[in-house]
PDB file of N, CA and C in Angstrom:
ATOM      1  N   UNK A   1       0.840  -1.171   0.000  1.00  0.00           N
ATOM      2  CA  UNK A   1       0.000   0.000   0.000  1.00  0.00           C
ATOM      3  C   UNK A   1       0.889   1.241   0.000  1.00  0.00           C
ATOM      4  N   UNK A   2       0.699   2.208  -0.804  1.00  0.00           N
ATOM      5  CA  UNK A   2       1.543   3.353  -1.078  1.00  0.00           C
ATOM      6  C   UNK A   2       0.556   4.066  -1.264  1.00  0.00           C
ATOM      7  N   UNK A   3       1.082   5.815  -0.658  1.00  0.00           N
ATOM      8  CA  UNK A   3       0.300   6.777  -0.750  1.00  0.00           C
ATOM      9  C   UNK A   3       0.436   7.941  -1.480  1.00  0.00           C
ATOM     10  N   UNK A   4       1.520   7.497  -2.278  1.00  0.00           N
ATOM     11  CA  UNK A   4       2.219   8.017  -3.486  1.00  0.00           C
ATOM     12  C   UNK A   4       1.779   9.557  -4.113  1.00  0.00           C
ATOM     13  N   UNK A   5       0.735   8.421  -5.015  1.00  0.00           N
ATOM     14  CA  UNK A   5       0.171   9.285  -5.753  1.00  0.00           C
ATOM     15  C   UNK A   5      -0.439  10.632  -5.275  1.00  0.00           C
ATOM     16  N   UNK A   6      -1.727   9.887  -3.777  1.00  0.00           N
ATOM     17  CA  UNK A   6      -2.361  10.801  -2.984  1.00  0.00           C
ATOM     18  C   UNK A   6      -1.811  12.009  -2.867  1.00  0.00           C
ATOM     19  N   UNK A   7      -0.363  11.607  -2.297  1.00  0.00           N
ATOM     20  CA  UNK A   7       0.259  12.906  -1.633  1.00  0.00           C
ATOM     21  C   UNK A   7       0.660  13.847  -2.844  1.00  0.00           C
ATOM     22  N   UNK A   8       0.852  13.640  -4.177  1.00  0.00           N
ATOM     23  CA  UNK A   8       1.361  13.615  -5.038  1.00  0.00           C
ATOM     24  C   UNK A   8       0.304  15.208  -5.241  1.00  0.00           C
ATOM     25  N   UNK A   9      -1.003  14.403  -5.441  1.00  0.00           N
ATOM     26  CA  UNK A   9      -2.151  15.247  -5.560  1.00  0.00           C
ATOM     27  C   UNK A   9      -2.352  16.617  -4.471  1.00  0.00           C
ATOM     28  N   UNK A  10      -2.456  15.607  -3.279  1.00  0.00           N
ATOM     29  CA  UNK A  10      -2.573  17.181  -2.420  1.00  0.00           C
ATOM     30  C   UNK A  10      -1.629  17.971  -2.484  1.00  0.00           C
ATOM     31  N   UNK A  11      -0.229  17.529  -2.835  1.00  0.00           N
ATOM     32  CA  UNK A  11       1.097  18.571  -2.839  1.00  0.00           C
ATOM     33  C   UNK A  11       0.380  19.300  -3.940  1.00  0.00           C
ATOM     34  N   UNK A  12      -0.183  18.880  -4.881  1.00  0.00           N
ATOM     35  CA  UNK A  12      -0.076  19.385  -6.489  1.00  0.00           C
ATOM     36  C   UNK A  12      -1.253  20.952  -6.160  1.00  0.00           C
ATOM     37  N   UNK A  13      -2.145  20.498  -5.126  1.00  0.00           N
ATOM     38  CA  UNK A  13      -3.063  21.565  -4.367  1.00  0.00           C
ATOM     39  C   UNK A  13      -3.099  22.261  -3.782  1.00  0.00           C
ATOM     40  N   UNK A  14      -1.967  22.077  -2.729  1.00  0.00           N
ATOM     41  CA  UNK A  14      -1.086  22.734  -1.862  1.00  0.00           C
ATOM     42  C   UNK A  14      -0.221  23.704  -2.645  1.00  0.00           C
ATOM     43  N   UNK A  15       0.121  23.886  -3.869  1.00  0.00           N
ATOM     44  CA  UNK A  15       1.218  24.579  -4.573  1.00  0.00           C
ATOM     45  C   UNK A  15      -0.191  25.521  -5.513  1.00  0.00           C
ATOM     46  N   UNK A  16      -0.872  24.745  -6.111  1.00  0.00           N
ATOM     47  CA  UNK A  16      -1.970  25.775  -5.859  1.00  0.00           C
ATOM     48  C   UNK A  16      -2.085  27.014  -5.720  1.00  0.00           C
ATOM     49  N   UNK A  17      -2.836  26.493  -4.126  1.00  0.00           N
ATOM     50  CA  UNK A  17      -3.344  27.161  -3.455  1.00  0.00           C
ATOM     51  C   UNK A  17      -1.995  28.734  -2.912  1.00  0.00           C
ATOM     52  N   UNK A  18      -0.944  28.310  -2.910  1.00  0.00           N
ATOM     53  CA  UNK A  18       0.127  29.737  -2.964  1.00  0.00           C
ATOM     54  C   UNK A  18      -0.248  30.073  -4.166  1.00  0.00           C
ATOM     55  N   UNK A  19      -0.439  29.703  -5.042  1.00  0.00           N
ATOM     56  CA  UNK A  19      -0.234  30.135  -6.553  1.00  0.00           C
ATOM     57  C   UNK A  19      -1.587  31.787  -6.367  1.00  0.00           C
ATOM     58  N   UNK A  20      -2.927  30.614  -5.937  1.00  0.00           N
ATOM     59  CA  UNK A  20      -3.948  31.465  -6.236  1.00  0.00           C
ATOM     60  C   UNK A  20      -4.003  32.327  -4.427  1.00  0.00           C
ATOM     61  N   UNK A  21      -3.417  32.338  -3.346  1.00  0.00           N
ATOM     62  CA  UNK A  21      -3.461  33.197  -2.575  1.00  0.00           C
ATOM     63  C   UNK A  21      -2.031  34.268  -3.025  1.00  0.00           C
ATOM     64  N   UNK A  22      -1.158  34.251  -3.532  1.00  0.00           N
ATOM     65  CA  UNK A  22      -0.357  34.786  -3.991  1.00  0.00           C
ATOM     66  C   UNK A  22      -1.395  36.196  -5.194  1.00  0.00           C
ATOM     67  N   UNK A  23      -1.829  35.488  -5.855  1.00  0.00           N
ATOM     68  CA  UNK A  23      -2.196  36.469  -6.922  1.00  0.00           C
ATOM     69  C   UNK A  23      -3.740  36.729  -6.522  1.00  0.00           C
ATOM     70  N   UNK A  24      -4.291  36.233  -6.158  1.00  0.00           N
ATOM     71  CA  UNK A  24      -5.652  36.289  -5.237  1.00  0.00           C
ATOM     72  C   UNK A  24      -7.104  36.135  -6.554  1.00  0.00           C
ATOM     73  N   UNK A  25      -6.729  34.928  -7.257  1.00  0.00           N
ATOM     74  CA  UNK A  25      -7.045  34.425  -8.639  1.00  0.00           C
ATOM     75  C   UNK A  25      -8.915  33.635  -7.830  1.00  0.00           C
ATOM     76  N   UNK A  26      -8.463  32.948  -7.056  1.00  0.00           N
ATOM     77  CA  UNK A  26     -10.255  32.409  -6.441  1.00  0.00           C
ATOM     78  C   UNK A  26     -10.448  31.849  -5.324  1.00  0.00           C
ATOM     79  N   UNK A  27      -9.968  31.368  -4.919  1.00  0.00           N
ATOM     80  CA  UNK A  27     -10.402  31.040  -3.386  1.00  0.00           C
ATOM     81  C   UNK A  27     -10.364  32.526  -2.582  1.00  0.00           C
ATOM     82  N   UNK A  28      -8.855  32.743  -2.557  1.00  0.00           N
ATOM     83  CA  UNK A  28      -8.803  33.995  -2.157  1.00  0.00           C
ATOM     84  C   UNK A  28      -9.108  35.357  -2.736  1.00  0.00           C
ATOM     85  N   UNK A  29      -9.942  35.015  -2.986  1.00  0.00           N
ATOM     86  CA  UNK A  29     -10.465  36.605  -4.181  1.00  0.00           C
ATOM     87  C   UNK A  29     -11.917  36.563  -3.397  1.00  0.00           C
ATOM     88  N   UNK A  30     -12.222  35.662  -3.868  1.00  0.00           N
ATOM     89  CA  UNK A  30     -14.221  35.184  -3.790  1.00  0.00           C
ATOM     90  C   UNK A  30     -14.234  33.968  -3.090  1.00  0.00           C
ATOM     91  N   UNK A  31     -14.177  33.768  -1.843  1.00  0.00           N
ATOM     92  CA  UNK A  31     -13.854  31.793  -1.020  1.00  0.00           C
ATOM     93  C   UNK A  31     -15.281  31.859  -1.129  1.00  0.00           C
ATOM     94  N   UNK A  32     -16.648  32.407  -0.922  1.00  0.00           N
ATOM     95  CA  UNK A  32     -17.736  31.510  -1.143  1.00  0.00           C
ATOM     96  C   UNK A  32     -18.407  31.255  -2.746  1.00  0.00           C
ATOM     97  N   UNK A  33     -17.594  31.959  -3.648  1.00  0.00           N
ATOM     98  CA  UNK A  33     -17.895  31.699  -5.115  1.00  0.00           C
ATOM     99  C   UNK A  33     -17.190  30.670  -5.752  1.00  0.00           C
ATOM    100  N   UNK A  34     -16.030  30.657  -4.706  1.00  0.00           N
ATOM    101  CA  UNK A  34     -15.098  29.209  -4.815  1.00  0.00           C
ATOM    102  C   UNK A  34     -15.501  28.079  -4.196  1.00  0.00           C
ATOM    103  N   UNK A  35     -15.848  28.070  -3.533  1.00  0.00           N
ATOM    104  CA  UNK A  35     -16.297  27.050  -2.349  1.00  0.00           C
ATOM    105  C   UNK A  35     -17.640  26.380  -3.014  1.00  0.00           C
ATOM    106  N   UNK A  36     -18.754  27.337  -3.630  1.00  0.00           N
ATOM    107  CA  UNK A  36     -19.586  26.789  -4.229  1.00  0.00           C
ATOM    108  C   UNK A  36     -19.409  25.713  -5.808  1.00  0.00           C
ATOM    109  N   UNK A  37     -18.644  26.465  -6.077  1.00  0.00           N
ATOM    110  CA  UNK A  37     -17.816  25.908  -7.666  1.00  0.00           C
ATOM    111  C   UNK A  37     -17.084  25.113  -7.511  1.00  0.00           C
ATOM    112  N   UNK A  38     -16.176  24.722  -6.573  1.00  0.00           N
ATOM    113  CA  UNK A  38     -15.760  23.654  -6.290  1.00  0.00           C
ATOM    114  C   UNK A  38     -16.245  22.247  -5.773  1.00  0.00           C
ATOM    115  N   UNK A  39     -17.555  22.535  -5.051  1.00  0.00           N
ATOM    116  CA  UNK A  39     -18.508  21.688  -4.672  1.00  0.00           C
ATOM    117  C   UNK A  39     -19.203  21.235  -5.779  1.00  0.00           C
ATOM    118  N   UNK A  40     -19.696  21.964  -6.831  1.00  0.00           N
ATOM    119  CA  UNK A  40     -20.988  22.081  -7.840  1.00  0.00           C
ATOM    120  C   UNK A  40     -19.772  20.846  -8.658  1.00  0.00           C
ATOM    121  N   UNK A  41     -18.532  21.432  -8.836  1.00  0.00           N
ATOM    122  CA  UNK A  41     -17.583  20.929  -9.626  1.00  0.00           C
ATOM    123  C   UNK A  41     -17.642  19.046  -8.987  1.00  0.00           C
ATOM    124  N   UNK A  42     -17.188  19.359  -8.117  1.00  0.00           N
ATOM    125  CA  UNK A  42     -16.798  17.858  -7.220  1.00  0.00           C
ATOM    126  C   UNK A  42     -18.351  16.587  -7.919  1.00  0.00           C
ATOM    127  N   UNK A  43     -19.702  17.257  -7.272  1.00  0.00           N
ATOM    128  CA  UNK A  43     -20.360  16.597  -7.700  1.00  0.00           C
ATOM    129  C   UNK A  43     -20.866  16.174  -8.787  1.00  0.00           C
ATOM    130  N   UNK A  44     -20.549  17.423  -9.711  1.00  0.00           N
ATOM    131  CA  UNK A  44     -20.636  16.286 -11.400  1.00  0.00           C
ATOM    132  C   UNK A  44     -19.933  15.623 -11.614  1.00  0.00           C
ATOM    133  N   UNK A  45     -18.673  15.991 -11.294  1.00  0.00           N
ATOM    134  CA  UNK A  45     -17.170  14.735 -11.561  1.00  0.00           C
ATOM    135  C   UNK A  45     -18.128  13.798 -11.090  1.00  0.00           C
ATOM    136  N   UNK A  46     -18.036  13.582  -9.257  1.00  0.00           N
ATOM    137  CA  UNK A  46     -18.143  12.699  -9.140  1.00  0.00           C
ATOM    138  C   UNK A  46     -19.189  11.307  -9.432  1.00  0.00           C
ATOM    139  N   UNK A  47     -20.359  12.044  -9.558  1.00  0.00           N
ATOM    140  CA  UNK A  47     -21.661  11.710 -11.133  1.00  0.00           C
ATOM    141  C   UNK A  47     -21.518  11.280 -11.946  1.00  0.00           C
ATOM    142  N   UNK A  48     -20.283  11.832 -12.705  1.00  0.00           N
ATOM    143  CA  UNK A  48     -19.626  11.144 -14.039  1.00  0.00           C
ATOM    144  C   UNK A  48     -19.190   9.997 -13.927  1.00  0.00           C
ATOM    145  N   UNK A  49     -18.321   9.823 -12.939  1.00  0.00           N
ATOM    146  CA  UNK A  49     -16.964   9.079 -12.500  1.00  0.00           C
ATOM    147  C   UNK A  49     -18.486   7.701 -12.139  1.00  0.00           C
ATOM    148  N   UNK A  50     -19.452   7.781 -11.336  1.00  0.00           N
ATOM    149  CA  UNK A  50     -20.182   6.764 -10.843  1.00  0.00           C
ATOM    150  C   UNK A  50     -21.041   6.233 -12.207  1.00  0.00           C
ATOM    151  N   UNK A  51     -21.856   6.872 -12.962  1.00  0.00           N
ATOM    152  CA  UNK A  51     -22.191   6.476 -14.062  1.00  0.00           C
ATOM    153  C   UNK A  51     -21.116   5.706 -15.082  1.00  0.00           C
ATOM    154  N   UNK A  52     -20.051   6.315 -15.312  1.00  0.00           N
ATOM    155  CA  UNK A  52     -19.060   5.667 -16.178  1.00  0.00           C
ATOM    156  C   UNK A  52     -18.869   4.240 -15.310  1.00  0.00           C
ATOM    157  N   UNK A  53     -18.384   4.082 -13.980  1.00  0.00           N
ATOM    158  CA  UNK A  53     -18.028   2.976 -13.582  1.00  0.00           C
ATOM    159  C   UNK A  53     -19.355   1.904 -13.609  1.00  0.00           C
ATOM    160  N   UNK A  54     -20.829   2.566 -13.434  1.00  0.00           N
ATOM    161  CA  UNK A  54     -22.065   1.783 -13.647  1.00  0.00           C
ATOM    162  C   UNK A  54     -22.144   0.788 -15.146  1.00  0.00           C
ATOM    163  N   UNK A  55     -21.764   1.851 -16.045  1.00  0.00           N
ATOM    164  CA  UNK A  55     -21.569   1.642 -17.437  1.00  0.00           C
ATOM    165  C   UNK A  55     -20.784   0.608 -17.849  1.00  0.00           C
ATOM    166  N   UNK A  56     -19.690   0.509 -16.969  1.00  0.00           N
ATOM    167  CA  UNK A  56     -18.337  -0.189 -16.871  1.00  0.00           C
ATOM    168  C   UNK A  56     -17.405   0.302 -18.387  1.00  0.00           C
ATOM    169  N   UNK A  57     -17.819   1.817 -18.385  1.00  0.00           N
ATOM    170  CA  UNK A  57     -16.984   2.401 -19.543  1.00  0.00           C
ATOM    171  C   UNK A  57     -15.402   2.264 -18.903  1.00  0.00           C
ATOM    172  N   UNK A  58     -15.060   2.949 -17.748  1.00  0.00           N
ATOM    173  CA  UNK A  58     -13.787   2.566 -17.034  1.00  0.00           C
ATOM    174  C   UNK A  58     -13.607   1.309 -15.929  1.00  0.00           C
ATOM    175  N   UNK A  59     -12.518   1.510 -15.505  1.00  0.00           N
ATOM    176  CA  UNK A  59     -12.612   0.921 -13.995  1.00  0.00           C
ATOM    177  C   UNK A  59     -11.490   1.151 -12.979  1.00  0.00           C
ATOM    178  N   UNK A  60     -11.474   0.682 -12.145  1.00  0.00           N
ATOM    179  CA  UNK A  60     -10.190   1.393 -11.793  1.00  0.00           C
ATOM    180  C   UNK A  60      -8.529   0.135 -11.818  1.00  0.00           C
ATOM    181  N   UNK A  61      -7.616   0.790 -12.340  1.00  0.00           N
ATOM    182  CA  UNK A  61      -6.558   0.483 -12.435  1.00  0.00           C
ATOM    183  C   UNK A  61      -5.817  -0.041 -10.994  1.00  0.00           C
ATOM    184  N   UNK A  62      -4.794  -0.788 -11.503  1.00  0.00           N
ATOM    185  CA  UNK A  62      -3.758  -1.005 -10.098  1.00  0.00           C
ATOM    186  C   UNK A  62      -2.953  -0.662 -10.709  1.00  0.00           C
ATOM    187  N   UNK A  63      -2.219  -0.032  -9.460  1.00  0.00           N
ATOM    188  CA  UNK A  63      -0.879   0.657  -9.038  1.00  0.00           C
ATOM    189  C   UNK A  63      -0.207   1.185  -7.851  1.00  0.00           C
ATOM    190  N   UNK A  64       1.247   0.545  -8.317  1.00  0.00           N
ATOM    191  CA  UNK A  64       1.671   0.466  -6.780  1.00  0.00           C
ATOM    192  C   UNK A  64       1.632   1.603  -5.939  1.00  0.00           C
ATOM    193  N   UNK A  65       1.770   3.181  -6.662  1.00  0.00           N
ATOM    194  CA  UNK A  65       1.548   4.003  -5.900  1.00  0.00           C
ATOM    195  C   UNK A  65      -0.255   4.232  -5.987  1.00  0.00           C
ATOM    196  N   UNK A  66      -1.174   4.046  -5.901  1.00  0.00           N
ATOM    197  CA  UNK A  66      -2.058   3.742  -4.781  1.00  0.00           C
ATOM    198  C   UNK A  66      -2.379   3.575  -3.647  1.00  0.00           C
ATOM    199  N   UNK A  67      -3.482   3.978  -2.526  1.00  0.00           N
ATOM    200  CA  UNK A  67      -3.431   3.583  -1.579  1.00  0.00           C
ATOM    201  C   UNK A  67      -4.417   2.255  -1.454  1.00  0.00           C
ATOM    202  N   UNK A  68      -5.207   1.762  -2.304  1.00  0.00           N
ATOM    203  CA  UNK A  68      -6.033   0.603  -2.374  1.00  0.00           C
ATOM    204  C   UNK A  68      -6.887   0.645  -0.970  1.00  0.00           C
ATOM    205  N   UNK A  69      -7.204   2.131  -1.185  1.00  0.00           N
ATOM    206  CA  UNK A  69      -8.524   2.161  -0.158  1.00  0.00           C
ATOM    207  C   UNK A  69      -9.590   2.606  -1.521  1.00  0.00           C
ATOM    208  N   UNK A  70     -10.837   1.693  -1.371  1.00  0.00           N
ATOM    209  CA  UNK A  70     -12.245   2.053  -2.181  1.00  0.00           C
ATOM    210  C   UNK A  70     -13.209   2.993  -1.516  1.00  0.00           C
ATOM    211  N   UNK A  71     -13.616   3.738  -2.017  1.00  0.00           N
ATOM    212  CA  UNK A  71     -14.818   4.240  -0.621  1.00  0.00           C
ATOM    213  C   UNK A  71     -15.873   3.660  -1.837  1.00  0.00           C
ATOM    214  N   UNK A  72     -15.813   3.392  -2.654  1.00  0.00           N
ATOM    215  CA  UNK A  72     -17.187   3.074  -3.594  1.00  0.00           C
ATOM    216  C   UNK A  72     -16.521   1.358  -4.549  1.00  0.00           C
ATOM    217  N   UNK A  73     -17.385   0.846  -5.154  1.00  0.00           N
ATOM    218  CA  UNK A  73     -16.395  -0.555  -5.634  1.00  0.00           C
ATOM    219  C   UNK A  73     -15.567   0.394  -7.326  1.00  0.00           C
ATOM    220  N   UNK A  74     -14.690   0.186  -7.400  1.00  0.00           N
ATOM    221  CA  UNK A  74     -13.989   1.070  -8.443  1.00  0.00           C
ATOM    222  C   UNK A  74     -13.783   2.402  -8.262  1.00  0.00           C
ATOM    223  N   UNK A  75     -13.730   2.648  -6.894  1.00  0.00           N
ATOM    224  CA  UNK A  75     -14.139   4.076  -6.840  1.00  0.00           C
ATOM    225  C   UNK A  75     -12.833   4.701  -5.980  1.00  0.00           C
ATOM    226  N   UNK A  76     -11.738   4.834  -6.440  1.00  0.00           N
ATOM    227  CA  UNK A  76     -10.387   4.803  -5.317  1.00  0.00           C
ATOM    228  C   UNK A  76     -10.231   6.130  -4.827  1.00  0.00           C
ATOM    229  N   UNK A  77     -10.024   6.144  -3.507  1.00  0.00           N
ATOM    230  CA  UNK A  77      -9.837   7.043  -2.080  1.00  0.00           C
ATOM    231  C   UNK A  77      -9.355   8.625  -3.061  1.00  0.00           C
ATOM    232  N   UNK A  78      -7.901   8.357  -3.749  1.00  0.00           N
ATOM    233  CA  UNK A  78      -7.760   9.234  -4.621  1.00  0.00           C
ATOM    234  C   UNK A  78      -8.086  10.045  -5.511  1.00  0.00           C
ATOM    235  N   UNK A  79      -9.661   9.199  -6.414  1.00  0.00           N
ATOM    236  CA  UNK A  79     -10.268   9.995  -7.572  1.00  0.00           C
ATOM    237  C   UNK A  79     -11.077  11.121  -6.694  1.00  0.00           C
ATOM    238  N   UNK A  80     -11.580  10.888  -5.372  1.00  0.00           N
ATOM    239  CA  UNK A  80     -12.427  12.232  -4.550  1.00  0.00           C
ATOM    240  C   UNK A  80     -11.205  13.318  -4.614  1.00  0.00           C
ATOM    241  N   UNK A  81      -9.904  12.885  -4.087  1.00  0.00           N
ATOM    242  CA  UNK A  81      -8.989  13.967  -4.372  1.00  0.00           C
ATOM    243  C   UNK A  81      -8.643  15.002  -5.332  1.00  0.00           C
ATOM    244  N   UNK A  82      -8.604  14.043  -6.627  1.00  0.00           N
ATOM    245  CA  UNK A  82      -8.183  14.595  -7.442  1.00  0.00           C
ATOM    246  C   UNK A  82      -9.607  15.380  -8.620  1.00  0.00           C
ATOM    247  N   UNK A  83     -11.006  14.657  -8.323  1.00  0.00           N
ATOM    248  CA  UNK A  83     -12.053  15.972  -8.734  1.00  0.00           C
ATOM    249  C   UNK A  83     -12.054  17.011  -7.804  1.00  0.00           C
ATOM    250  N   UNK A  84     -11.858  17.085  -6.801  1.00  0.00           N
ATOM    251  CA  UNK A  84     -11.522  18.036  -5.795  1.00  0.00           C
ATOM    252  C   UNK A  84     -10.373  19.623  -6.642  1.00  0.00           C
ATOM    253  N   UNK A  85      -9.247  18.887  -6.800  1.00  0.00           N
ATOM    254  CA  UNK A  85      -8.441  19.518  -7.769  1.00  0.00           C
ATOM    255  C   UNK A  85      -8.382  19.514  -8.683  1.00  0.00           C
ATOM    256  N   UNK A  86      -9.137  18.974  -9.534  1.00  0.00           N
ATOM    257  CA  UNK A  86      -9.325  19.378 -10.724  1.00  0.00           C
ATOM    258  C   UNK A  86     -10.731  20.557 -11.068  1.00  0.00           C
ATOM    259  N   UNK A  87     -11.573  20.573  -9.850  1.00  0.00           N
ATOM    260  CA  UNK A  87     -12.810  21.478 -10.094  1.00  0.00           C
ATOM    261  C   UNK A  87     -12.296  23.111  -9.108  1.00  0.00           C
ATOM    262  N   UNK A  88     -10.926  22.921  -8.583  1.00  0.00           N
ATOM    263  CA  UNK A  88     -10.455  23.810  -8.105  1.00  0.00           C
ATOM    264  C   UNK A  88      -9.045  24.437  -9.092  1.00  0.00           C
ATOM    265  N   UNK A  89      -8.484  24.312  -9.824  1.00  0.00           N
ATOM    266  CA  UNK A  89      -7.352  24.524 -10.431  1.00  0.00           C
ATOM    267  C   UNK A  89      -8.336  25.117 -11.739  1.00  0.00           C
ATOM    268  N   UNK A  90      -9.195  24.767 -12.091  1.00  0.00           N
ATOM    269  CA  UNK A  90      -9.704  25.137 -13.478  1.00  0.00           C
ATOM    270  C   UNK A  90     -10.195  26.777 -12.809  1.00  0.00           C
ATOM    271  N   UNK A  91     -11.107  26.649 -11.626  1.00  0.00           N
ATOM    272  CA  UNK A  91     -11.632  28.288 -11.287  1.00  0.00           C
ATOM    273  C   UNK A  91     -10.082  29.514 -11.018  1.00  0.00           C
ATOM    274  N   UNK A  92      -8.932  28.388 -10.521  1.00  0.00           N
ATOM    275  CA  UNK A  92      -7.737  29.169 -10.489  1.00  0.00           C
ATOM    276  C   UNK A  92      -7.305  30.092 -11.893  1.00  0.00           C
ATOM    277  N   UNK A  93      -7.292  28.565 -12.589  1.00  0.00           N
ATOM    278  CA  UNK A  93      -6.959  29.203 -14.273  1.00  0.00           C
ATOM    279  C   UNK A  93      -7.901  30.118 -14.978  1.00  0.00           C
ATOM    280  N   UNK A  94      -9.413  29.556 -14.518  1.00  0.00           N
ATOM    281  CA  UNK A  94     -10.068  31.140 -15.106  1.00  0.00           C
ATOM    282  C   UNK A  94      -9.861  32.242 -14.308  1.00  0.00           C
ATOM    283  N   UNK A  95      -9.355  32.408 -12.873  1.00  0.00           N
ATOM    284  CA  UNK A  95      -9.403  33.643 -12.725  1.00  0.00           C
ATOM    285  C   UNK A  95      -8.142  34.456 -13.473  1.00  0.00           C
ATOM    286  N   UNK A  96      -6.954  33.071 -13.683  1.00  0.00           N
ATOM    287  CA  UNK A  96      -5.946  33.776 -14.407  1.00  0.00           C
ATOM    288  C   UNK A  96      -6.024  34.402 -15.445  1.00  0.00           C
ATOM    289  N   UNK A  97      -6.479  33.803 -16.493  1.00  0.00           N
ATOM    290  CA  UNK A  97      -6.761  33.785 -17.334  1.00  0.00           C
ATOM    291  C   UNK A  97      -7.856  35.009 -18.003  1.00  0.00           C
ATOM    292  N   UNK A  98      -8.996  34.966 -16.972  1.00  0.00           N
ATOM    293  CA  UNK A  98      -9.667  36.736 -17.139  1.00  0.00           C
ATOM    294  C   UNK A  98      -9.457  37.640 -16.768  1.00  0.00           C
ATOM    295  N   UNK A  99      -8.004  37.632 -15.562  1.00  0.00           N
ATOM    296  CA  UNK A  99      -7.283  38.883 -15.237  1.00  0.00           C
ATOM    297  C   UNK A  99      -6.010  39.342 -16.674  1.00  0.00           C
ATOM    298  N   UNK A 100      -5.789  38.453 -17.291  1.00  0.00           N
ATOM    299  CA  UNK A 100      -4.619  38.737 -18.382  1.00  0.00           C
ATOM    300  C   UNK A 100      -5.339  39.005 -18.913  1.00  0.00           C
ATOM    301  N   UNK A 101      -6.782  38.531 -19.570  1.00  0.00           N
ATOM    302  CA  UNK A 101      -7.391  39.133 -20.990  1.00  0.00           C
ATOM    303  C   UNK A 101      -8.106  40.875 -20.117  1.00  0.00           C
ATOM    304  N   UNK A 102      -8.153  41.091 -19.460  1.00  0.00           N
ATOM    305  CA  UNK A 102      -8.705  42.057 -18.766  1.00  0.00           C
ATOM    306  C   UNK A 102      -7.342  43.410 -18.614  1.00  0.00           C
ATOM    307  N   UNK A 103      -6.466  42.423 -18.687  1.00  0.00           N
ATOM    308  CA  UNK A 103      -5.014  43.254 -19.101  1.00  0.00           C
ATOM    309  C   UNK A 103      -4.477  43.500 -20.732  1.00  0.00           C
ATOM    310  N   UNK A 104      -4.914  42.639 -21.190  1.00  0.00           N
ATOM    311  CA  UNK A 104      -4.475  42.804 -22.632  1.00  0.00           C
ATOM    312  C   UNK A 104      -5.022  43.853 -23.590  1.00  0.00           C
ATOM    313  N   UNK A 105      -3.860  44.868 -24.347  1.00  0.00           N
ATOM    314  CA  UNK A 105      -4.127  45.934 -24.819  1.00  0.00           C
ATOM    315  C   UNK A 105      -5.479  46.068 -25.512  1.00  0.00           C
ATOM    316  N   UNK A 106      -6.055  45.053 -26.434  1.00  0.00           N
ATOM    317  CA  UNK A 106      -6.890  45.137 -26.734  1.00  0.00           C
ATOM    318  C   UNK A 106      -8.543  45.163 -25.991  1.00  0.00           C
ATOM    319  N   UNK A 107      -8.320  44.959 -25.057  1.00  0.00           N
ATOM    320  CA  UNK A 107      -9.275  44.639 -23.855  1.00  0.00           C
ATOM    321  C   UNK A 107     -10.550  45.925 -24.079  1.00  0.00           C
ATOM    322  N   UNK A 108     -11.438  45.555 -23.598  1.00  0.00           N
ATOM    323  CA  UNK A 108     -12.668  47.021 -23.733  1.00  0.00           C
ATOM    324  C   UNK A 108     -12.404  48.086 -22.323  1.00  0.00           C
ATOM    325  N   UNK A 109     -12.879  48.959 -21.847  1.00  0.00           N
ATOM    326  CA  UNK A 109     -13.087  49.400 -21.036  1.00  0.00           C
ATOM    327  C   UNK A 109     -13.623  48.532 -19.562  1.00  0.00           C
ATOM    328  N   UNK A 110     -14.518  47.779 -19.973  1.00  0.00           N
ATOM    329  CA  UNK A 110     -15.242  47.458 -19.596  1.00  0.00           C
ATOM    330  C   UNK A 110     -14.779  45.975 -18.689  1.00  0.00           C
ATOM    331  N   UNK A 111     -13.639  45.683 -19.768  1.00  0.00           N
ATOM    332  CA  UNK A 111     -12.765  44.179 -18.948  1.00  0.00           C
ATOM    333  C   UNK A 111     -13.379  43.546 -19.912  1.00  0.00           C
ATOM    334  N   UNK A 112     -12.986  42.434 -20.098  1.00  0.00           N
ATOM    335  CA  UNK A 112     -12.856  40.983 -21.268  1.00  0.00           C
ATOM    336  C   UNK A 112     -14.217  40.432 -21.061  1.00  0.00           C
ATOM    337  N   UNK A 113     -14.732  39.889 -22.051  1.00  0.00           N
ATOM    338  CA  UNK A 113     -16.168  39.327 -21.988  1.00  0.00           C
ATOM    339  C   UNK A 113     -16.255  37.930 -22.331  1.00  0.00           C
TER     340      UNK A 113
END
């Protein structure tokens, strides 16, 4: 049992999260516009992720860095982690992302649309 990957992930969230309190991109800009979007986010992943495994479109893989804890059957301890960060890194990148176009010469008055 290895926790490899796990940690792999939360480090990857943890670096983040300086990224977006550093520039103050979404959690730290708006934490309950984040907090909601990250939740809204979590539960379609995780919707997806349960239908696909219903479907038996995926399943889940072995690997040694795993921790081979299930909380669901195909459903590994890790994938809650990583929709977690993945429905949090995307609101990071849009806030980046509409502060540069909101900077860019061509931009309206008004900020990027």
């Amino acid at each position: 049992m290895s926790w490899l990957y796990l940690a792999a992930i939360v480090a990857s969230g943890c670096c983040m999260a300086l990224v977006d309190h550093r520039w103050k991109l979404f959690a730290f800009d708006r934490p309950r516009v984040a907090a909601t979007a990250v939740a809204v986010g979590f539960v379609l992943f995780l919707a997806w992720d349960l239908v696909a495994i219903e479907l038996a479109v995926y399943s889940k893989g072995e690997s040694p860095g795993m921790s081979g804890i299930d909380v669901a059957p195909e459903l590994p301890l890790e994938e809650l982690f990583f929709i977690t960060f993945l429905s949090y890194i995307t609101g990071v990148f849009h806030g980046a992302f509409s502060r540069l176009l909101a900077r860019s010469p061509g931009a309206s008055a008004g900020g990027a649309r």
